[in-house]
C-alpha atoms as a PDB file:
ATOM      1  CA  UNK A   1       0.000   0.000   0.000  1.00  0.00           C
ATOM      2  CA  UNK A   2       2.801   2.357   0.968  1.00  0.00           C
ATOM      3  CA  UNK A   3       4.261   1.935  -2.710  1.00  0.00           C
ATOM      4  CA  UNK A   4       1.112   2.924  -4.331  1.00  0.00           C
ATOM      5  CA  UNK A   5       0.734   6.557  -4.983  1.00  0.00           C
ATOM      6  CA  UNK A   6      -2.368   7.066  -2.493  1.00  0.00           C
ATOM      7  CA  UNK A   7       0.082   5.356  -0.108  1.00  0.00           C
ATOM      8  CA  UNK A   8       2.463   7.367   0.077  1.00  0.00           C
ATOM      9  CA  UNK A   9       0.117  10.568  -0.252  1.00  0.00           C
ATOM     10  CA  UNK A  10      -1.307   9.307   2.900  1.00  0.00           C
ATOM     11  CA  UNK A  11       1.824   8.922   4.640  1.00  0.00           C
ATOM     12  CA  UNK A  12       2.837  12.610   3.503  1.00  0.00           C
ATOM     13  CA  UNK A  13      -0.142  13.839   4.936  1.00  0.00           C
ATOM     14  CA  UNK A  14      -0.272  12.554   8.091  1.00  0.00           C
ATOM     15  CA  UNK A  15       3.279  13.761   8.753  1.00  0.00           C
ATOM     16  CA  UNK A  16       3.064  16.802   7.193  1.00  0.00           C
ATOM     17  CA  UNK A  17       2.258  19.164  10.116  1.00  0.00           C
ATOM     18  CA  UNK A  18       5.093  18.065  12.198  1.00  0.00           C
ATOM     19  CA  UNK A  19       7.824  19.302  10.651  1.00  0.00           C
ATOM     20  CA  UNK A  20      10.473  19.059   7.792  1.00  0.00           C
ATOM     21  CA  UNK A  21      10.790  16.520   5.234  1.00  0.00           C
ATOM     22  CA  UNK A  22      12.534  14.185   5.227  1.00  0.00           C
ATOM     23  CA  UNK A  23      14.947  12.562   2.333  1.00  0.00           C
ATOM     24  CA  UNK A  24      14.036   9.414   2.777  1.00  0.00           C
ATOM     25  CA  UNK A  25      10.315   8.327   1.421  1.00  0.00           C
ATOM     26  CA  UNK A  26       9.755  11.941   0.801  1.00  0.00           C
ATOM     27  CA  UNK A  27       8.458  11.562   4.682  1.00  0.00           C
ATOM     28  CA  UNK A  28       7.993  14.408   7.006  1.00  0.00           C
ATOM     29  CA  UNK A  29       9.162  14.534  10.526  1.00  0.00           C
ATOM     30  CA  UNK A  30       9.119  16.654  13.183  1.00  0.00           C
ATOM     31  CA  UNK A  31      11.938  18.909  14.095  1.00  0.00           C
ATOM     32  CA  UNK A  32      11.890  18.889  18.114  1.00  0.00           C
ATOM     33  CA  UNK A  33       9.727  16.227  19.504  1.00  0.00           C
ATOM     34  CA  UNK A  34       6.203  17.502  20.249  1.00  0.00           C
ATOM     35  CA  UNK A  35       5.051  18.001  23.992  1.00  0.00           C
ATOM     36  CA  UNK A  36       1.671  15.332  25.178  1.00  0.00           C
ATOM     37  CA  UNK A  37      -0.469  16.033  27.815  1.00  0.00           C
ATOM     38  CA  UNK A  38       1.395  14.099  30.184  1.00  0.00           C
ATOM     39  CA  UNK A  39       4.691  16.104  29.498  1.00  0.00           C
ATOM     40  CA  UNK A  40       2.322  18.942  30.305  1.00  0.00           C
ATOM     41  CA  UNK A  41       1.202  17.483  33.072  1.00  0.00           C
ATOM     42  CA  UNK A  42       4.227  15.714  34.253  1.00  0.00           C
ATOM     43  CA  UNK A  43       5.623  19.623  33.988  1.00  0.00           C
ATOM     44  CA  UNK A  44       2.729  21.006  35.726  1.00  0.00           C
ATOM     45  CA  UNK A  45       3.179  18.291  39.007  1.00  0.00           C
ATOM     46  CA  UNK A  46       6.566  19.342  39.253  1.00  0.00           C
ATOM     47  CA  UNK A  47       5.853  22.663  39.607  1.00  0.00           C
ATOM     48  CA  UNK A  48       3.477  22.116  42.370  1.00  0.00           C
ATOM     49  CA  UNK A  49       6.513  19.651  43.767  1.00  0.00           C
ATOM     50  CA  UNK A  50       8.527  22.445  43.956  1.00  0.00           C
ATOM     51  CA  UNK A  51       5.734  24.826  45.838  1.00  0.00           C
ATOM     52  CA  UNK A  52       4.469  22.596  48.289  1.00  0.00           C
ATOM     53  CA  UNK A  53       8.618  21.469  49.636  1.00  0.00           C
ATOM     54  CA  UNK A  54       8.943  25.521  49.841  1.00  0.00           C
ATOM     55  CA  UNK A  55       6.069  25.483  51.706  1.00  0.00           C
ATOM     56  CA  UNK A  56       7.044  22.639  54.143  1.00  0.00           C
ATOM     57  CA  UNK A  57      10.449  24.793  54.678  1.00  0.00           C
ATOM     58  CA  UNK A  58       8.488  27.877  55.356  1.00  0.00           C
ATOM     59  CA  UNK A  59       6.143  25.875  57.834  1.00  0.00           C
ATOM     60  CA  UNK A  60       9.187  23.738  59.779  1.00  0.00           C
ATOM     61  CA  UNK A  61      10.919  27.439  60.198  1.00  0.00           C
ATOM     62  CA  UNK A  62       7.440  28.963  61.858  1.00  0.00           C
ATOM     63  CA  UNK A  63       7.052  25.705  63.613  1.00  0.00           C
ATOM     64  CA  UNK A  64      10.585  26.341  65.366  1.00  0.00           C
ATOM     65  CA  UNK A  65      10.009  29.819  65.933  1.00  0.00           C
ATOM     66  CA  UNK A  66       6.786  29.214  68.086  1.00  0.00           C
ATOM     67  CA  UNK A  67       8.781  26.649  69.755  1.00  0.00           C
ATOM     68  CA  UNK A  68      11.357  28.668  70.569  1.00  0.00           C
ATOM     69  CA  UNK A  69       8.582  30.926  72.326  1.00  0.00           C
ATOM     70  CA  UNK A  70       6.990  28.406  74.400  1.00  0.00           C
ATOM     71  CA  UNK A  71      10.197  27.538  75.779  1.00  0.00           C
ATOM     72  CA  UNK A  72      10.656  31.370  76.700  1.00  0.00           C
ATOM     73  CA  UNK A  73       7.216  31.979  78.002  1.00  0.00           C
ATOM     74  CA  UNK A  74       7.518  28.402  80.126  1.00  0.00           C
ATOM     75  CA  UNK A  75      11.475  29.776  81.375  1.00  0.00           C
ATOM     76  CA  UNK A  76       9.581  33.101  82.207  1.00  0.00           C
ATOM     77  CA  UNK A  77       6.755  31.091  84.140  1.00  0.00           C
ATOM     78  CA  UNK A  78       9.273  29.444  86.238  1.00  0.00           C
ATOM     79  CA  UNK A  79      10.791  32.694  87.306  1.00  0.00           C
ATOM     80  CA  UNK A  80       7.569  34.209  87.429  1.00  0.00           C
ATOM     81  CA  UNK A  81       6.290  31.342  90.136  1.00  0.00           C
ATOM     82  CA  UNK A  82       9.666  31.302  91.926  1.00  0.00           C
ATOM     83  CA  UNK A  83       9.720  35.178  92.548  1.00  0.00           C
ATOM     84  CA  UNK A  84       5.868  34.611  93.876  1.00  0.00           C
ATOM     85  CA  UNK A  85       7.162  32.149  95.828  1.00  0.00           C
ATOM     86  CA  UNK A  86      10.104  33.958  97.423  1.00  0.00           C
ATOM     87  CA  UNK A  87       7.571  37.059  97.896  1.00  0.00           C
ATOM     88  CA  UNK A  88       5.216  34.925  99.670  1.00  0.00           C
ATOM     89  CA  UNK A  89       8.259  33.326 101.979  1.00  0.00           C
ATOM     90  CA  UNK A  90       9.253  36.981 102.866  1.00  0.00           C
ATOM     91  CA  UNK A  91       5.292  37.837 103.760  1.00  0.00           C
ATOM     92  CA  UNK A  92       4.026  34.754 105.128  1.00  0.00           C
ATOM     93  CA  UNK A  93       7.370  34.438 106.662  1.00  0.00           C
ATOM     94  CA  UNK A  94       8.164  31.465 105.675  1.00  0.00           C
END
């Protein structure tokens, strides 16, 4: 079928928006390879890769930082409740 002129007409065609011809078979191909859908989408998921680990970084550094203030505010109870302790020694004399 290929040999026949409608053949090969049909070949031509369905090649022929992809590119350049091509010596061989008077046969078109494409210069770069085309992108699918799923190189779009493949694309598209490692985008959102990318966004949600900065993400994860920004929430692990706020995570620290309000750990980092519990640990002052429960330091600053301590003294609190030993200063209210020492004040009720010296009044209570105790």
């Amino acid at each position: 079928m290929l040999g026949s002129k409608r053949g090969r007409e049909r070949l031509e065609n369905s090649h022929s928006l992809c590119g350049v011809r091509s010596p061989v078979a008077n046969v078109s191909r494409p210069l770069i390879p085309r992108r699918t859908g799923l190189d779009d989408r493949i694309a598209q998921l490692e985008d959102d890769l990318k966004i949600a680990s900065r993400r994860v970084a920004e929430m692990r550094t706020e995570r620290d930082e309000a750990n980092e203030l519990v640990r002052q505010l429960r330091e600053h109870c301590e003294e609190h409740d030993e200063a209210m302790a020492a004040r009720k020694g010296l009044i209570w004399g105790k």
